[in-house]
C-alpha atoms as a PDB file:
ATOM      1  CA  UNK A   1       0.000   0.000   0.000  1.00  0.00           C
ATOM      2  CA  UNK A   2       1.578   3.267  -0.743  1.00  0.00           C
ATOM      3  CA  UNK A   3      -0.133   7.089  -1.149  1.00  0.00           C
ATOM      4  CA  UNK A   4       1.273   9.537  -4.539  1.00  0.00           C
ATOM      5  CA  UNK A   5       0.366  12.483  -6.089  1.00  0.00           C
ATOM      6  CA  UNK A   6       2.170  13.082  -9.308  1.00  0.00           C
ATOM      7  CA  UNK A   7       5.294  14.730  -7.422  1.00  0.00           C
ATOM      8  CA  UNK A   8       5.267  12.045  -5.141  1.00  0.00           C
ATOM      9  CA  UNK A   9       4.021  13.467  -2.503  1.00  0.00           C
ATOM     10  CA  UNK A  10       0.842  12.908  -0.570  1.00  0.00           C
ATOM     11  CA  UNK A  11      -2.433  14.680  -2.137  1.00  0.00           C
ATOM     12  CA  UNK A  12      -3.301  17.807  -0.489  1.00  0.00           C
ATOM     13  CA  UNK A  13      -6.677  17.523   1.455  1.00  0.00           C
ATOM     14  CA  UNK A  14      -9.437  19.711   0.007  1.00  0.00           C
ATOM     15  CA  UNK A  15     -12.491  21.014   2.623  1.00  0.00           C
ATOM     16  CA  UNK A  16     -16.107  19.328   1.858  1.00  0.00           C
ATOM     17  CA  UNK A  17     -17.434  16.001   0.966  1.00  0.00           C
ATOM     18  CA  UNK A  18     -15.239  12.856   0.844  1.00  0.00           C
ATOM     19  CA  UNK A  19     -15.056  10.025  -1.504  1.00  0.00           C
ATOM     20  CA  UNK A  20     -13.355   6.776  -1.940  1.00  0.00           C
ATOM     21  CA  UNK A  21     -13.804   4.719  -5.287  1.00  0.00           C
ATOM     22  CA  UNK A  22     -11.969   1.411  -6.269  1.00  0.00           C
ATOM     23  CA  UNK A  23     -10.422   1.164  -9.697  1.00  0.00           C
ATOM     24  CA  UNK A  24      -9.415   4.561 -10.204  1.00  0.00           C
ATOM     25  CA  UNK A  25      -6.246   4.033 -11.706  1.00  0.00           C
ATOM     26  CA  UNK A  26      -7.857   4.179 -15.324  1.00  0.00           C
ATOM     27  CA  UNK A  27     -10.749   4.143 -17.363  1.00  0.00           C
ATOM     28  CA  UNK A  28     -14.270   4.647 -15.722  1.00  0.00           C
ATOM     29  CA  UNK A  29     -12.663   4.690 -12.198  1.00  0.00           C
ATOM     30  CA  UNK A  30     -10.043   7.824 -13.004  1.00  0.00           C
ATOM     31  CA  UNK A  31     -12.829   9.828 -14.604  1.00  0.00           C
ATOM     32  CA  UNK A  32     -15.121   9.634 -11.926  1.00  0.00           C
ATOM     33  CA  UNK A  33     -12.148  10.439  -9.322  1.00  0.00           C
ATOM     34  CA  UNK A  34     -11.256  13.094 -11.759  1.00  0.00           C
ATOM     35  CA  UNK A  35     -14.859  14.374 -12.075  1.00  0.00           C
ATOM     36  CA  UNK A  36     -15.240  14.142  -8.233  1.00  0.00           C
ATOM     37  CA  UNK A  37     -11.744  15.562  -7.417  1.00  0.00           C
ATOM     38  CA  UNK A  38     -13.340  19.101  -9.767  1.00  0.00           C
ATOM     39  CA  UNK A  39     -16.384  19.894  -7.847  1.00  0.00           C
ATOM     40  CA  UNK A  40     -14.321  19.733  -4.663  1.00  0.00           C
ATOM     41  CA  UNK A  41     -14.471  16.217  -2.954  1.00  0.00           C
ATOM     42  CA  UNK A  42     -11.381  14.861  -1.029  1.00  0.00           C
ATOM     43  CA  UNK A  43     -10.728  11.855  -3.231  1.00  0.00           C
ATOM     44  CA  UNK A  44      -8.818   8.243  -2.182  1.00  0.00           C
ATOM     45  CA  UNK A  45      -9.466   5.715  -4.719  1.00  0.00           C
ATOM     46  CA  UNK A  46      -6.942   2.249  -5.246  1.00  0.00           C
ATOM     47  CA  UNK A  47      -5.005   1.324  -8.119  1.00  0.00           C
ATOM     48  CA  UNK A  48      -3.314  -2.219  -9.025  1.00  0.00           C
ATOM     49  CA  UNK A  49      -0.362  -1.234 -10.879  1.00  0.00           C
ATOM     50  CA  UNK A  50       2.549   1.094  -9.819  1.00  0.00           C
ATOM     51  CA  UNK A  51       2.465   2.256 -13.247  1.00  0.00           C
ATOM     52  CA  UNK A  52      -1.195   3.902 -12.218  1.00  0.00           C
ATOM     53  CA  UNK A  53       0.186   5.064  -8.959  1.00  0.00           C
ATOM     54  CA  UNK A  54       3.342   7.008 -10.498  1.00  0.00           C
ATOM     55  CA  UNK A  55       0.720   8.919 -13.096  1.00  0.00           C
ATOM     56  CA  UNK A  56      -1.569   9.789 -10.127  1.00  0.00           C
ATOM     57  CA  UNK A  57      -3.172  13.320 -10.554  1.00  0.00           C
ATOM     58  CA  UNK A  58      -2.330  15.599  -7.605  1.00  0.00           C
ATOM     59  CA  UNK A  59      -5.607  15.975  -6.767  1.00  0.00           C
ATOM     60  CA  UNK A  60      -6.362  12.486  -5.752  1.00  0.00           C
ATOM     61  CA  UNK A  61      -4.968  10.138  -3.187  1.00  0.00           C
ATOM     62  CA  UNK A  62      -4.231   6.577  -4.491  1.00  0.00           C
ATOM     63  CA  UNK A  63      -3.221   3.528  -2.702  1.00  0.00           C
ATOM     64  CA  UNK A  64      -2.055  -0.285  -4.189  1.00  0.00           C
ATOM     65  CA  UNK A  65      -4.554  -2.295  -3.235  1.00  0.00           C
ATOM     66  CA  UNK A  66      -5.854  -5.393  -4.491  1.00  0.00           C
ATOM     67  CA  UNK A  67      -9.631  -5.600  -2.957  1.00  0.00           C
ATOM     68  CA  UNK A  68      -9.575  -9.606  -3.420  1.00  0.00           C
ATOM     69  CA  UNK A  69      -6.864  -9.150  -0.302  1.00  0.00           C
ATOM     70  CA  UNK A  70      -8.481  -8.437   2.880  1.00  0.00           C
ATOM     71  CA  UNK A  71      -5.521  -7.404   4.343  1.00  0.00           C
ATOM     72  CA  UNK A  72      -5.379  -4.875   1.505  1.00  0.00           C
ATOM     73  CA  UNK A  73      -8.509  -3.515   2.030  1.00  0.00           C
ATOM     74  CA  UNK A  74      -7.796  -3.391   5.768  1.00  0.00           C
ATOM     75  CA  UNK A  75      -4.999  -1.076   5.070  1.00  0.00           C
ATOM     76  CA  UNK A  76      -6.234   1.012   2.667  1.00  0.00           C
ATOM     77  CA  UNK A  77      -9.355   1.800   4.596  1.00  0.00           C
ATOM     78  CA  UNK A  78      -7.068   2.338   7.523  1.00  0.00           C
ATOM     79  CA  UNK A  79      -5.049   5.061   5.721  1.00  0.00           C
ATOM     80  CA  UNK A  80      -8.602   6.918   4.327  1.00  0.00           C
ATOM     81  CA  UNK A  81      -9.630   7.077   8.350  1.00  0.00           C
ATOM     82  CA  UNK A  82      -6.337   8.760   8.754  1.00  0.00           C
ATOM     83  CA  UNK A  83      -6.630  11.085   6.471  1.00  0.00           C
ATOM     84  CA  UNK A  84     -10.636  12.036   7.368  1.00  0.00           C
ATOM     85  CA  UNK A  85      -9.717  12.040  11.264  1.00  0.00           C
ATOM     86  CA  UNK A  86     -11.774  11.446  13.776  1.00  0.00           C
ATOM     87  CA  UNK A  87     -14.217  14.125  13.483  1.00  0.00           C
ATOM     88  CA  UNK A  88     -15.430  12.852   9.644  1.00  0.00           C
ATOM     89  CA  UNK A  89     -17.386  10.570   8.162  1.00  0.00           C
ATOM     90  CA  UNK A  90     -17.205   9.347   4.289  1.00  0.00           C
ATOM     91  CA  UNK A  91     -19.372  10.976   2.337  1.00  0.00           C
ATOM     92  CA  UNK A  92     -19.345   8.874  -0.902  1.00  0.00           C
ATOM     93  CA  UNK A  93     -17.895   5.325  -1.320  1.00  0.00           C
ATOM     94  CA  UNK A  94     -18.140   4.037  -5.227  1.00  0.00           C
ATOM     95  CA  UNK A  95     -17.777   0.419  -5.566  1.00  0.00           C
ATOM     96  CA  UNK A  96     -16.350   0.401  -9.354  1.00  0.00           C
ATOM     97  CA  UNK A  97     -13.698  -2.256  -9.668  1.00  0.00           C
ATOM     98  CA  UNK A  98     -13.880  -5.451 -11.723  1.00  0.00           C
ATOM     99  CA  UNK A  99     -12.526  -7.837 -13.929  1.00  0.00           C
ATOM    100  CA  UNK A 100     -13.992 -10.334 -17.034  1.00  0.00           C
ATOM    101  CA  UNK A 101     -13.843 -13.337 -17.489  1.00  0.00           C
ATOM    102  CA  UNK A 102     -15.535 -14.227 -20.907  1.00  0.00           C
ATOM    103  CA  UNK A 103     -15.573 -17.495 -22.526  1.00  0.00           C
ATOM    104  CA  UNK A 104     -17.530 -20.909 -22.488  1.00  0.00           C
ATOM    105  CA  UNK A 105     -18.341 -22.137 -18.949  1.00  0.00           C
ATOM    106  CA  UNK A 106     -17.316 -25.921 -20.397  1.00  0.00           C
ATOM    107  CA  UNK A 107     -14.189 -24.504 -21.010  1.00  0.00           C
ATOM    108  CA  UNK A 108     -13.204 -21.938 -18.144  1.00  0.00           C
ATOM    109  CA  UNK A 109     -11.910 -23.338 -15.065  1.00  0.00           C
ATOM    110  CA  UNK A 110     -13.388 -22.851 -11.785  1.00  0.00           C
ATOM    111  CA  UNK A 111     -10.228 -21.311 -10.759  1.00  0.00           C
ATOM    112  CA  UNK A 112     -11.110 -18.514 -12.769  1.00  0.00           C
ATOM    113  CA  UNK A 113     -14.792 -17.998 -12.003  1.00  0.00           C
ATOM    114  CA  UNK A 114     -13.558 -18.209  -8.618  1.00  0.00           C
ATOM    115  CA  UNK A 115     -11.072 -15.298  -8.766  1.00  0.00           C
ATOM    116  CA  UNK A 116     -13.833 -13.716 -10.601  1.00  0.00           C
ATOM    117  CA  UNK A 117     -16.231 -13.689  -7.432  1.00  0.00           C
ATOM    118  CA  UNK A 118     -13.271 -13.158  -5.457  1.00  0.00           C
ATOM    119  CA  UNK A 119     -12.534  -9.454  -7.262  1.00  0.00           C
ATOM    120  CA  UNK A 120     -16.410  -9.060  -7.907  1.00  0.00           C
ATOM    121  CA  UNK A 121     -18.276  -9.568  -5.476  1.00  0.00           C
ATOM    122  CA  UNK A 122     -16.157 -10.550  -2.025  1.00  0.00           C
ATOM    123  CA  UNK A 123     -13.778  -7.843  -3.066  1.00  0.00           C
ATOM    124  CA  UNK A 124     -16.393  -5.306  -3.420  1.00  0.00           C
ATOM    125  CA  UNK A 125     -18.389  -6.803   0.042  1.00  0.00           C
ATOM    126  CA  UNK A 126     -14.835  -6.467   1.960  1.00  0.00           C
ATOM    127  CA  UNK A 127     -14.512  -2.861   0.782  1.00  0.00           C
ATOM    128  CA  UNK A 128     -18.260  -1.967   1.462  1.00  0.00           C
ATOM    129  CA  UNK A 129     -17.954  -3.856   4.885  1.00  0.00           C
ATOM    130  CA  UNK A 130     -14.384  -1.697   5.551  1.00  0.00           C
ATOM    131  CA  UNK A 131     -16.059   1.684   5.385  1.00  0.00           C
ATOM    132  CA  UNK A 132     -19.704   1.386   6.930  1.00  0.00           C
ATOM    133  CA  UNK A 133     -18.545   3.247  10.132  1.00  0.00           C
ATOM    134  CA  UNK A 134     -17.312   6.101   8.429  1.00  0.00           C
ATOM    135  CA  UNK A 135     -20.775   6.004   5.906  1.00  0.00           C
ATOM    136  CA  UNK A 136     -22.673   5.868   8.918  1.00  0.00           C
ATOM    137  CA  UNK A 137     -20.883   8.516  10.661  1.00  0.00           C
ATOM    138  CA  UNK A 138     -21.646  10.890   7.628  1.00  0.00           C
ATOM    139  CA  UNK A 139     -25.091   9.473   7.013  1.00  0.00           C
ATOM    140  CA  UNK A 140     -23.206   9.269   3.548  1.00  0.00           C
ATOM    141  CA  UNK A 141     -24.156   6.771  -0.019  1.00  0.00           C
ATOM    142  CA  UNK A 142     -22.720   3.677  -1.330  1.00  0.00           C
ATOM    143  CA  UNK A 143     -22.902   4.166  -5.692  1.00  0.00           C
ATOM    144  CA  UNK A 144     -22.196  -0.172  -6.913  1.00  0.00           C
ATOM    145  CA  UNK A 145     -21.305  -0.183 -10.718  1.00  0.00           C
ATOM    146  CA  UNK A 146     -22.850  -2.560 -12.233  1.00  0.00           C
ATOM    147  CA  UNK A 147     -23.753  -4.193 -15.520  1.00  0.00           C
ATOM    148  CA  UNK A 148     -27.215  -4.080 -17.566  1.00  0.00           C
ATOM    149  CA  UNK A 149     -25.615  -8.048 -18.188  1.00  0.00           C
ATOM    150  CA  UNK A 150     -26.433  -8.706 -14.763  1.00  0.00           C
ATOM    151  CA  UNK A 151     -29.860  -8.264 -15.693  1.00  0.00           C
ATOM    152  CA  UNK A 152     -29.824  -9.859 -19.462  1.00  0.00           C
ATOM    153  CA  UNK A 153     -26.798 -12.243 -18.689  1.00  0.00           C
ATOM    154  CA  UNK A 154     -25.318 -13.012 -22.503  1.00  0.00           C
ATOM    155  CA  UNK A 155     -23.350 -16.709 -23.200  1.00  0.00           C
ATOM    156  CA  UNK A 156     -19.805 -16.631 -23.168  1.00  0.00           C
ATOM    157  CA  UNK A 157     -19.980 -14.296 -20.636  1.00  0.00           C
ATOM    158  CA  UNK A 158     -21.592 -15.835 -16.840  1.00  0.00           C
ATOM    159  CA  UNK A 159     -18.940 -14.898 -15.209  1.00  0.00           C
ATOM    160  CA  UNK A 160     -19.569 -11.698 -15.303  1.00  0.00           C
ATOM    161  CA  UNK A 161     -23.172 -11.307 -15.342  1.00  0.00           C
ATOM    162  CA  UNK A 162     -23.491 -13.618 -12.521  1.00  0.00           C
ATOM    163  CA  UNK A 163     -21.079 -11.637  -9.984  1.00  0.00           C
ATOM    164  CA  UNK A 164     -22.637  -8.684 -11.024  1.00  0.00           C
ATOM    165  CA  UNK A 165     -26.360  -9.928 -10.502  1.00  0.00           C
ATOM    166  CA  UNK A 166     -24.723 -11.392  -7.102  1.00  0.00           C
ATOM    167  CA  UNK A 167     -23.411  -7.628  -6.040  1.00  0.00           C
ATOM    168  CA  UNK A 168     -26.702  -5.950  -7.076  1.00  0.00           C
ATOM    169  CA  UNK A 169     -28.625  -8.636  -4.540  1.00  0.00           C
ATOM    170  CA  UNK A 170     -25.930  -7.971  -1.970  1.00  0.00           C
ATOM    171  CA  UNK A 171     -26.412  -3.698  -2.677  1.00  0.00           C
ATOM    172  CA  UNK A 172     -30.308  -4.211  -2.273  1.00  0.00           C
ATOM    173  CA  UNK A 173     -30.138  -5.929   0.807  1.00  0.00           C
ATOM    174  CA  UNK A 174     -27.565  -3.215   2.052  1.00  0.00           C
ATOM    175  CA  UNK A 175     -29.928  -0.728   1.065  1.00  0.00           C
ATOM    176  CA  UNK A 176     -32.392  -1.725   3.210  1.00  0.00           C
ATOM    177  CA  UNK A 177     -29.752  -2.602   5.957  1.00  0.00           C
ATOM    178  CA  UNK A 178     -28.575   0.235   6.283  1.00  0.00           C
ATOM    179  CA  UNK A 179     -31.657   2.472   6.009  1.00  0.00           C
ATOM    180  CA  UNK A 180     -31.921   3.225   9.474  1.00  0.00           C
ATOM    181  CA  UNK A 181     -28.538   4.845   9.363  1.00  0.00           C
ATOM    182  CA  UNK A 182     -28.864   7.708   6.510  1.00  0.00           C
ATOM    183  CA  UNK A 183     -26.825   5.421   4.305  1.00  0.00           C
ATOM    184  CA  UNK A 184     -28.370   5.322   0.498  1.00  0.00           C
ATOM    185  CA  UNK A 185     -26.879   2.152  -2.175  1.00  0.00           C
ATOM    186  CA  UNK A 186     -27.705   3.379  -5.347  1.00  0.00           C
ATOM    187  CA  UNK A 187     -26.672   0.923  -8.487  1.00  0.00           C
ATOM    188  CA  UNK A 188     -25.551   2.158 -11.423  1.00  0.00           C
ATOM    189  CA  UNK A 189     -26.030  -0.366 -14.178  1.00  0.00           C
ATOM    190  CA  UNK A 190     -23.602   0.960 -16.845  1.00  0.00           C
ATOM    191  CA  UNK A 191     -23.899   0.678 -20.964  1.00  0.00           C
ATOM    192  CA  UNK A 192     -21.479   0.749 -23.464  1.00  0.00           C
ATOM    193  CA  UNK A 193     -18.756   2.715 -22.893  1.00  0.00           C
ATOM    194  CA  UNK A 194     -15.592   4.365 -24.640  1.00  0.00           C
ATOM    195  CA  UNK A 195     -13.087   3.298 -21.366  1.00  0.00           C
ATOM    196  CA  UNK A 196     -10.299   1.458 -21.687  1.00  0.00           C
ATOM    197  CA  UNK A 197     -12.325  -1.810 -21.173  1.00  0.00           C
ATOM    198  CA  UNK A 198     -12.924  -2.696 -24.630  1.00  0.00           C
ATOM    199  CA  UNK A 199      -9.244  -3.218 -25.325  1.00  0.00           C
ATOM    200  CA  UNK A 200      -8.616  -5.346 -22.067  1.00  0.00           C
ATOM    201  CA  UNK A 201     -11.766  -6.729 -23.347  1.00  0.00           C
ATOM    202  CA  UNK A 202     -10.110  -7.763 -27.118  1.00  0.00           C
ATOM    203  CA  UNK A 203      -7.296  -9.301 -24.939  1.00  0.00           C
ATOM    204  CA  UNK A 204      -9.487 -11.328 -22.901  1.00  0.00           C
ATOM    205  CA  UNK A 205     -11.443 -12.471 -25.294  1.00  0.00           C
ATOM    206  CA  UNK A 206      -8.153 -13.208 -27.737  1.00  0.00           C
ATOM    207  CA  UNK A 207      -6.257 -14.695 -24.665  1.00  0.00           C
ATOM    208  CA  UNK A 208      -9.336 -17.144 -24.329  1.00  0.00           C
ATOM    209  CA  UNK A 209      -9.490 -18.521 -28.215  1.00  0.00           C
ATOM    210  CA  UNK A 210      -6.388 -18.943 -27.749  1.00  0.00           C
ATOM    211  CA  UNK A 211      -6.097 -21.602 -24.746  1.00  0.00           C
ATOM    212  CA  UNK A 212      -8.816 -23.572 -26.809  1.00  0.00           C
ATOM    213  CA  UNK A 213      -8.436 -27.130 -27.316  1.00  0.00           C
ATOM    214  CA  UNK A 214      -8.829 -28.764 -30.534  1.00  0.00           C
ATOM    215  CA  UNK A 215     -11.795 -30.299 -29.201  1.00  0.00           C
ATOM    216  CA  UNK A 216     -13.108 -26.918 -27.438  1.00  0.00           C
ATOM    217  CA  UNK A 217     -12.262 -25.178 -30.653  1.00  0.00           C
ATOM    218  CA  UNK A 218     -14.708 -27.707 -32.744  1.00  0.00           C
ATOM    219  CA  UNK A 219     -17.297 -26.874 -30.413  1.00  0.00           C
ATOM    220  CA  UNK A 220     -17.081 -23.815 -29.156  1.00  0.00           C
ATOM    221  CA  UNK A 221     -14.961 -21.734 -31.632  1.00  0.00           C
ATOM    222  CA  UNK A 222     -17.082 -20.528 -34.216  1.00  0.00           C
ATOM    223  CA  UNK A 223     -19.886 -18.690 -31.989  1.00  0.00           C
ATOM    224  CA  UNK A 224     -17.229 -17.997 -29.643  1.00  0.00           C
ATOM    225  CA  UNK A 225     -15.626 -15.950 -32.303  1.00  0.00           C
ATOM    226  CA  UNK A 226     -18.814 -14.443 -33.621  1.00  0.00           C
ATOM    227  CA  UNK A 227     -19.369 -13.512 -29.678  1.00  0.00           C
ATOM    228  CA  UNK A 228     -15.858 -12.124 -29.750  1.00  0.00           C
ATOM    229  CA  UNK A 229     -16.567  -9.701 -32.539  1.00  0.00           C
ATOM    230  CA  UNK A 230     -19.737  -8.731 -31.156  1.00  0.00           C
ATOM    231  CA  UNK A 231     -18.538  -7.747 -28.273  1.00  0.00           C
ATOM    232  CA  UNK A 232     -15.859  -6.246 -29.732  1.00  0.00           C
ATOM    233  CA  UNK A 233     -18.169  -3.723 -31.902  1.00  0.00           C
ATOM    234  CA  UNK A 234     -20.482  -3.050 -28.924  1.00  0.00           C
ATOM    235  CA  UNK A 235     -17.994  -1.933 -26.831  1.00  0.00           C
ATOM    236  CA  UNK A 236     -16.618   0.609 -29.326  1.00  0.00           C
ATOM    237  CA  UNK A 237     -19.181   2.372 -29.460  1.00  0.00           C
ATOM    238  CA  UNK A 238     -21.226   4.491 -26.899  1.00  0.00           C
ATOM    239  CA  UNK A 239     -20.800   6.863 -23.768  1.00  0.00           C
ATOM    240  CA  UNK A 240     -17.525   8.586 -23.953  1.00  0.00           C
ATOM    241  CA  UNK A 241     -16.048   7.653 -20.647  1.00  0.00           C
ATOM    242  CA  UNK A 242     -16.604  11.593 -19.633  1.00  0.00           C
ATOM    243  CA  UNK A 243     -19.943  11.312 -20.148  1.00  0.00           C
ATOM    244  CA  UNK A 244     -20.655   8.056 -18.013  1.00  0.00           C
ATOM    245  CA  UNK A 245     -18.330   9.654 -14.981  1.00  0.00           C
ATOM    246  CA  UNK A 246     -20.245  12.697 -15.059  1.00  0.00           C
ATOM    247  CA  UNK A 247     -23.498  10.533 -15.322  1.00  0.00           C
ATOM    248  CA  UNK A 248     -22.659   8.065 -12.050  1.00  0.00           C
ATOM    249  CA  UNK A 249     -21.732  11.620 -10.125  1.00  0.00           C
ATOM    250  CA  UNK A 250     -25.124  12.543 -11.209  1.00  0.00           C
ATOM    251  CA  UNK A 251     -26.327   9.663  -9.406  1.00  0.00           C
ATOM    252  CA  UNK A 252     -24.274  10.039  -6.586  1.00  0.00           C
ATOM    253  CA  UNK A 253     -25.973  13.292  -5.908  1.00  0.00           C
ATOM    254  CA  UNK A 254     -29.729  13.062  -6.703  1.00  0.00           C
ATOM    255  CA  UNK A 255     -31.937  13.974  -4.071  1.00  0.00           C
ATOM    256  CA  UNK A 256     -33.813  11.348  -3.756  1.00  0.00           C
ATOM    257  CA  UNK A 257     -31.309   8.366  -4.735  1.00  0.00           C
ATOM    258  CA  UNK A 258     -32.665   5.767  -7.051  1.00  0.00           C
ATOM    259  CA  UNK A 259     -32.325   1.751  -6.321  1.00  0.00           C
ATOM    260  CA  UNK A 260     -31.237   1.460  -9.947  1.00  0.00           C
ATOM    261  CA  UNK A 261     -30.569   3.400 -12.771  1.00  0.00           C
ATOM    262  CA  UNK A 262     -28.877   2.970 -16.213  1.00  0.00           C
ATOM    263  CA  UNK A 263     -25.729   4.647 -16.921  1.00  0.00           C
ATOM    264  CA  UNK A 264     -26.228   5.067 -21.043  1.00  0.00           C
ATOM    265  CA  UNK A 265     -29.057   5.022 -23.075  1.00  0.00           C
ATOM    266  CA  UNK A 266     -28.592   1.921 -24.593  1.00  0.00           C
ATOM    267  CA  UNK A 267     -28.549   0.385 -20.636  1.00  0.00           C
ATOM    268  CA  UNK A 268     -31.669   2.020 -20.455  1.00  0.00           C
ATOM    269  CA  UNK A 269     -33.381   0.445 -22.971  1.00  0.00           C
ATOM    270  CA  UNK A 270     -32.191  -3.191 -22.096  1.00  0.00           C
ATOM    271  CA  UNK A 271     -33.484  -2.496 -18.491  1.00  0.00           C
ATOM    272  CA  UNK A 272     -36.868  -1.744 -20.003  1.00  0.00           C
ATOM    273  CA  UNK A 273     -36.705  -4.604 -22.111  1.00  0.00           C
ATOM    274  CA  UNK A 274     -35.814  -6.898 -18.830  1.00  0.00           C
ATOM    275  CA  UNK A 275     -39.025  -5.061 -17.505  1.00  0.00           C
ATOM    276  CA  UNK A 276     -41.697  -5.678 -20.482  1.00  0.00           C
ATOM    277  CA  UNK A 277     -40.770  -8.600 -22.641  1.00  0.00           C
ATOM    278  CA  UNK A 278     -41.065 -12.373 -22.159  1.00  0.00           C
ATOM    279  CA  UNK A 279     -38.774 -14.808 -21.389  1.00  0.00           C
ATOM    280  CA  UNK A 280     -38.757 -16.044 -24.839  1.00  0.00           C
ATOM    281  CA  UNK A 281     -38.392 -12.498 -26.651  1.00  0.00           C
ATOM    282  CA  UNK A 282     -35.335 -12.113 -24.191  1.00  0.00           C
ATOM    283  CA  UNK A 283     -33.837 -15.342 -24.954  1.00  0.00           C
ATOM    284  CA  UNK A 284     -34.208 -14.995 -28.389  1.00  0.00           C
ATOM    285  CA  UNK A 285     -32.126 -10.737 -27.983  1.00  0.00           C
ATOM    286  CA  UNK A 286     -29.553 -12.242 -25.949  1.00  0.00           C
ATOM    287  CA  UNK A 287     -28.552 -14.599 -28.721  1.00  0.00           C
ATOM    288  CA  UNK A 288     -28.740 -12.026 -30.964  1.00  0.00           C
ATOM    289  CA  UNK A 289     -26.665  -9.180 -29.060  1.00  0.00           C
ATOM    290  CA  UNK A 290     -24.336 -12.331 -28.701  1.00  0.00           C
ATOM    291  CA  UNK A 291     -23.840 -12.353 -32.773  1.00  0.00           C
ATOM    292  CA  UNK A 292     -25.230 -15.976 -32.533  1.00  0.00           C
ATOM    293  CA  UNK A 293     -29.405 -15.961 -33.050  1.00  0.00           C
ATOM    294  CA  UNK A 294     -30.907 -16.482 -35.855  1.00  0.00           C
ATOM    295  CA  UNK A 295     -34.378 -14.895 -36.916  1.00  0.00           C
ATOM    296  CA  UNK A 296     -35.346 -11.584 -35.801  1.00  0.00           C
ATOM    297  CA  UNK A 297     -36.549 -10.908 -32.202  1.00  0.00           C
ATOM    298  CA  UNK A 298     -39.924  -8.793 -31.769  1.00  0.00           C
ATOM    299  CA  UNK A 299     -37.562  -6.022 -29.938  1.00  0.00           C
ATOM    300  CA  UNK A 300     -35.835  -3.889 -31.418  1.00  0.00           C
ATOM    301  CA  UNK A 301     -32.255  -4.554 -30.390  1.00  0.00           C
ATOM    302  CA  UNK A 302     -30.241  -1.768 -29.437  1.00  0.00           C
ATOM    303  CA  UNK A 303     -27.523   0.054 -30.989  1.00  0.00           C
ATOM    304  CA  UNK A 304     -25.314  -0.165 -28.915  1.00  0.00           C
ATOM    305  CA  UNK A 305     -24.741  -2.319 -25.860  1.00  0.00           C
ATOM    306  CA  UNK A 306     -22.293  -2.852 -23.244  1.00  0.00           C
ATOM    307  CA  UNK A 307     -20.024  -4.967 -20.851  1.00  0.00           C
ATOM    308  CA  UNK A 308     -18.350  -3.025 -18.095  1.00  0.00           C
END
């Protein structure tokens, strides 16, 4: 665990609301520290590379810290109650970090769902869990990221859609948890979006076809490569990573907080789909939005669509 500005030295503290948000080292995460960091908030986010930590903007306070390691955590959430003191609460944690693991549930091990759930959704629980005194001290709001796959899980990628479906269960019941206290969990259930996910998406995805079997590759390869470039050309295109920062600071600030609420237009319109269509119209979208259905499903299909 270590703290950097850009110089090296430790961020300077700025008066007002507080925030901590994992994954900020690029991407999503940075924008929304960056967005956060602009309209004032003291701002402590974690990074997993020292590459991240060295380019840290002076106006935010970053720590290594690997959430699947409680002892991370521990320490990171340690050095934020330093830094508040004892007289503050935390006005804002944003649960944002997350990896994917895409590919064929025949073929991925269980290691790797595991690690998955580990990052996902214990990660996220430890960190959530880590900071609740300081939330409750503030009366403050928990923001999860999330997925509109959570809701319309796609094949080739349960991994992902299942941790996140797991973390928005988890947010719900903290929401009404934690009621009593002042705390609000709002989810934001993200679209497509220009981050740098879509290229450690690629990679995934390539690193995957890759470690296929002869045997995996005869059954699997094909409309795992048509998922590939699907996923590929949804991810391209959409929010500019701006845009869906400034949106989840929207919804870390509305008066009232929503449960849920999309993050994207195109996460909007899957969420009503979720809502108003059958089981069979949604089957029949997810294989197409998967660039492996056949036919054409009595909704229209979006766009643009997402994986965050």
């Amino acid at each position: 665990m270590a703290n950097a500005s850009r110089d090296g030295r430790a961020a300077v503290k700025q008066a007002g609301h507080s925030a901590a948000i994992t994954g900020a080292g690029s991407g999503l995460g940075r924008d929304i520290a960056l967005g956060l960091a602009e309209k004032g908030y003291e701002v402590f986010g974690t990074v997993t590379k020292d590459a991240d930590l060295q380019a840290a903007d002076g106006r935010i306070s970053l720590s290594l810290c690997d959430i699947a390691k409680e002892q991370d955590v521990k320490a990171w959430a340690a050095s934020v109650y330093a830094a508040l003191g004892d007289g503050r609460g935390l006005d804002l944690l944003i649960s944002n970090a997350g990896i994917l693991t895409p590919g064929p549930l025949e073929v991925l091990s269980l290691e790797a769902i595991r690690h998955e759930f580990d990052v996902n959704v214990f990660g996220a629980l430890s960190v959530v869990n880590a900071f609740l005194p300081a939330l409750r001290k503030a009366r403050g709001r928990i923001v999860q990221i999330s997925t509109w796959t959570a809701s319309l899980p796609l094949p080739f990628n349960g991994p992902s859609g299942a941790s996140k479906a797991a973390m928005e269960v988890f947010a719900t019941v903290y929401r009404a948890e934690l009621k009593r206290f002042g705390i609000d969990v709002v989810i934001a259930a993200a679209g497509n979006m220009q981050t740098g996910g879509p290229a450690k998406t690629a990679a995934a995805l390539s690193l995957v076809a890759d470690r296929m079997t002869a045997d995996q590759r005869g059954l699997y390869g094909e409309s795992f490569g048509a998922f590939s470039a699907a996923l590929n050309g949804m991810q391209n295109s959409g929010l500019a990573s701006t845009a869906a920062a400034q949106r989840v600071i929207e919804l870390a600030e509305q008066v009232p907080p929503p449960s849920i609420a999309p993050v994207g237009a195109d996460a909007d319109e899957i969420l009503r789909f979720v809502r108003e269509k059958s089981d069979t119209e949604l089957d029949t979208l997810r294989l197409q939005l998967a660039g492996i259905g056949e036919g054409s499903a009595s909704v229209r299909i979006p766009a643009t669509s997402s994986q965050s």
